[in-house]
C-alpha atoms as a PDB file:
ATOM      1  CA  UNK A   1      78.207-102.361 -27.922  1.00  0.00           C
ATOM      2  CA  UNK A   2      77.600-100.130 -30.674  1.00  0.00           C
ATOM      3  CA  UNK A   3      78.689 -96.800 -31.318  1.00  0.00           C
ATOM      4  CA  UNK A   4      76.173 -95.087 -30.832  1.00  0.00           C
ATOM      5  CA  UNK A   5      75.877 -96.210 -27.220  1.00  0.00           C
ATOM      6  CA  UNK A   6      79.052 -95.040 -26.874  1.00  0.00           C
ATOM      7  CA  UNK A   7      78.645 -91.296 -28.022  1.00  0.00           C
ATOM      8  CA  UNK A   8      77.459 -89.320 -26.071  1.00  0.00           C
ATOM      9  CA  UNK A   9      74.693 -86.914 -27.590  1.00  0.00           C
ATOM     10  CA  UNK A  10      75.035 -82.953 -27.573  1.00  0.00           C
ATOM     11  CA  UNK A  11      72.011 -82.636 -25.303  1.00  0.00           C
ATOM     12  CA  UNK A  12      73.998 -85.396 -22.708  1.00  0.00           C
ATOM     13  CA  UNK A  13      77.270 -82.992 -22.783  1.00  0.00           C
ATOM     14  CA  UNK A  14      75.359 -79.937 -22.249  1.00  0.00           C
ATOM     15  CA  UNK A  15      73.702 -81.591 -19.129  1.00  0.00           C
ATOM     16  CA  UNK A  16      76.719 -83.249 -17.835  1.00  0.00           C
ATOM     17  CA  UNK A  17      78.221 -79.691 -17.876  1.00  0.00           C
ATOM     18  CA  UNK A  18      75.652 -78.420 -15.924  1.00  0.00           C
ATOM     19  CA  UNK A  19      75.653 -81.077 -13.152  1.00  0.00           C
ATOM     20  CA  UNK A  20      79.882 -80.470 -12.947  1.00  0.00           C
ATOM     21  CA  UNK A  21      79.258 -76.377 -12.765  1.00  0.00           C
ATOM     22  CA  UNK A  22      76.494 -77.206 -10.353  1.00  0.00           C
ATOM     23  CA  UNK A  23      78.438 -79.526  -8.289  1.00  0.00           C
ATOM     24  CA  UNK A  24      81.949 -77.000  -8.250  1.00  0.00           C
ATOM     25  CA  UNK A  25      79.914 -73.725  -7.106  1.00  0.00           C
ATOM     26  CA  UNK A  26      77.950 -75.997  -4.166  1.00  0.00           C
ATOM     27  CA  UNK A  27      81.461 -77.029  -3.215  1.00  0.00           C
ATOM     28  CA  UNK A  28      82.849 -73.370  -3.650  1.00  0.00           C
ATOM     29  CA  UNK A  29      80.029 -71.751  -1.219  1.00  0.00           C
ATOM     30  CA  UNK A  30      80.316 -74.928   1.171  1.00  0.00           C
ATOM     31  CA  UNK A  31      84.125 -74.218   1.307  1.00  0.00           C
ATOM     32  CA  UNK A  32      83.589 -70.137   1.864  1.00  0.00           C
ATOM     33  CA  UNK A  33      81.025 -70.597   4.456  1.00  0.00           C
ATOM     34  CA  UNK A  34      83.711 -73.367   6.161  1.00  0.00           C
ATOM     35  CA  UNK A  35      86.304 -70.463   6.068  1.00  0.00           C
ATOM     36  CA  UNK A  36      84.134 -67.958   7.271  1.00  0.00           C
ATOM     37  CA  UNK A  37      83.075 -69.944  10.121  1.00  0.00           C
ATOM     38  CA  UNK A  38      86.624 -71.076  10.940  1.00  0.00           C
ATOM     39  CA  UNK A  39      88.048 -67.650  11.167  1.00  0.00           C
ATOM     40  CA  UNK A  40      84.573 -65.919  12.536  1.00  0.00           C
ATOM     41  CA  UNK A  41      86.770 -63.848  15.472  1.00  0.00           C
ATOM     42  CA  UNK A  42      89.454 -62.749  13.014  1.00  0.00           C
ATOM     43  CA  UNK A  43      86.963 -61.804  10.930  1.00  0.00           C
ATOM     44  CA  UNK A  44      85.053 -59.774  14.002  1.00  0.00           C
ATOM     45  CA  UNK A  45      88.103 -58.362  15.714  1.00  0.00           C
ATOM     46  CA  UNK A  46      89.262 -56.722  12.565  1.00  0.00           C
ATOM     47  CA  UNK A  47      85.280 -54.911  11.492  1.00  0.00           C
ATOM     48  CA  UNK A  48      85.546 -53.674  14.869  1.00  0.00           C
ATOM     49  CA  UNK A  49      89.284 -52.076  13.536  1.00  0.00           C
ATOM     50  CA  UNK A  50      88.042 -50.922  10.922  1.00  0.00           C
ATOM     51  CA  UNK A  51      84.711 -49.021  12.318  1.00  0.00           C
ATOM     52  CA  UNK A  52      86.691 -47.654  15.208  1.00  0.00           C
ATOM     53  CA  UNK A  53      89.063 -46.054  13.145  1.00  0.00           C
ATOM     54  CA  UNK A  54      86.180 -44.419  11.006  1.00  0.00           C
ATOM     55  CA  UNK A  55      84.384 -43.142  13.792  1.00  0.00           C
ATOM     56  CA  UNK A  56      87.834 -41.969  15.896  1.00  0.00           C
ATOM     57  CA  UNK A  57      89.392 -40.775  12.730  1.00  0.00           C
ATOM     58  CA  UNK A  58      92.240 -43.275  12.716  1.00  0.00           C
ATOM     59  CA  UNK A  59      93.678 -41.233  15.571  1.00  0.00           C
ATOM     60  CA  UNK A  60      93.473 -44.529  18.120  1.00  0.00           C
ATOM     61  CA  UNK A  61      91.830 -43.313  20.915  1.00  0.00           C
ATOM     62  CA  UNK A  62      89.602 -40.210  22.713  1.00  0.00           C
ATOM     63  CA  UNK A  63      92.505 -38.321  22.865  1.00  0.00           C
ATOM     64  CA  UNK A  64      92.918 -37.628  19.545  1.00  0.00           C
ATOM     65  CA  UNK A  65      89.325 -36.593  19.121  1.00  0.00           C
ATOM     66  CA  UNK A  66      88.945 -34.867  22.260  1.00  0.00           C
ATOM     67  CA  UNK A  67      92.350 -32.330  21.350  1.00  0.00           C
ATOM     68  CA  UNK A  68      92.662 -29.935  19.219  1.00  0.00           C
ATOM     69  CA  UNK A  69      91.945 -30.698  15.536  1.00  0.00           C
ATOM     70  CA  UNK A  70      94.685 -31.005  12.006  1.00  0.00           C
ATOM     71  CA  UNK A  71      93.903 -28.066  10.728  1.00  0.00           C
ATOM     72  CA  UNK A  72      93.852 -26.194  14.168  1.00  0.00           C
ATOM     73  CA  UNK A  73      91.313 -24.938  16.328  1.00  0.00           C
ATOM     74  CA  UNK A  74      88.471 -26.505  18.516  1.00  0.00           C
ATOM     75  CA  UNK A  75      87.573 -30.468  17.266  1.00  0.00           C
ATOM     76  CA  UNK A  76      84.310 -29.660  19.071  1.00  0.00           C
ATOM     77  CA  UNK A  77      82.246 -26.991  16.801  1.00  0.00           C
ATOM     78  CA  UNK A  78      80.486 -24.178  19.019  1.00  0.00           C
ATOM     79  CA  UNK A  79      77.710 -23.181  17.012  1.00  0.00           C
ATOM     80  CA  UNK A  80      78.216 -19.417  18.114  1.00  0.00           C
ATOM     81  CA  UNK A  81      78.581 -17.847  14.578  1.00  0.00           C
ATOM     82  CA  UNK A  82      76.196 -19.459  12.940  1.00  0.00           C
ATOM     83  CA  UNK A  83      73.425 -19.516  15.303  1.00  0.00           C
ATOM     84  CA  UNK A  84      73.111 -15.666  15.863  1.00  0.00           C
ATOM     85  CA  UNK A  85      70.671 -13.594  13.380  1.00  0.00           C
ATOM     86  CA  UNK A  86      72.694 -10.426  14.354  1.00  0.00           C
ATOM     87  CA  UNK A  87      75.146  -8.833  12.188  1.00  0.00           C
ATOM     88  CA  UNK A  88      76.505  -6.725  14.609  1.00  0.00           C
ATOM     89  CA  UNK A  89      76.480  -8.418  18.084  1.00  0.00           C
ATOM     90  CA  UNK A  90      77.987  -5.187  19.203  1.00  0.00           C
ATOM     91  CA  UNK A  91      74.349  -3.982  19.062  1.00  0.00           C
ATOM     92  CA  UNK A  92      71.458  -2.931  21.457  1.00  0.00           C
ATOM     93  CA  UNK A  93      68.883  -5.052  20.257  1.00  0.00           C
ATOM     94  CA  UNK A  94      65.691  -3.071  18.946  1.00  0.00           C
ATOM     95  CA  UNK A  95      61.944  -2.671  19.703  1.00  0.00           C
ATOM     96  CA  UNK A  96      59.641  -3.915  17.364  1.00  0.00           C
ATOM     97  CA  UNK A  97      56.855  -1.583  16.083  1.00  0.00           C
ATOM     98  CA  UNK A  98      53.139  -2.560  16.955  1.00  0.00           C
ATOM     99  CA  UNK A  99      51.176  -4.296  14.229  1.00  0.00           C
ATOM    100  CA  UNK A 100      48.020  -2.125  14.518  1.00  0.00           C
ATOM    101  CA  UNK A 101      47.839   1.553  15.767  1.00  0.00           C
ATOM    102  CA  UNK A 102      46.447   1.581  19.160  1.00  0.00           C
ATOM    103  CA  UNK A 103      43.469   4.671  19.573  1.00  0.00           C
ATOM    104  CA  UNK A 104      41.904   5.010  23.040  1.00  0.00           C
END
């Protein structure tokens, strides 16, 4: 043999780099997607925790959502206060004038 069938060439350690990185992420997504399907109803049971407790507030159950609020009052807004036009509800409501004058 000589030696220069024994060097390799810098264009045969760029590719053989290549083919290793190519070869360690196909194992690394093949090994994720293994775990992933291994531990599927873990992985389910606890997204379910998680988006219960954002939509009940971490407080566990109805109850908690259903009572009284932390900073106190109603949990359940009314709409009372901001739905009324009046400023004074206290107030007999008045007559509107008519557009046009009205001659007979």
């Amino acid at each position: 043999m000589t030696i220069h069938r024994i060097r390799l060439s810098k264009m045969q350690k760029i590719v053989n780099f290549i083919a290793l990185t190519s070869g360690a992420v196909s194992l690394a997504v093949v090994a994720s997607g293994l775990y992933v399907y291994v531990q599927r109803d873990q992985l389910i049971d606890t997204v379910k925790q998680q988006a219960l407790e954002a939509v009940l507030g971490g407080s566990g159950g109805l109850g908690g959502a259903l009572g009284g609020s932390s900073l106190g009052g109603s949990a359940l807004p009314t709409g009372a206060t901001d739905l009324s036009p009046q400023t004074n509800p206290d107030a007999a409501p008045q007559a509107a004038a008519p557009a046009l004058p009205v001659t007979f």
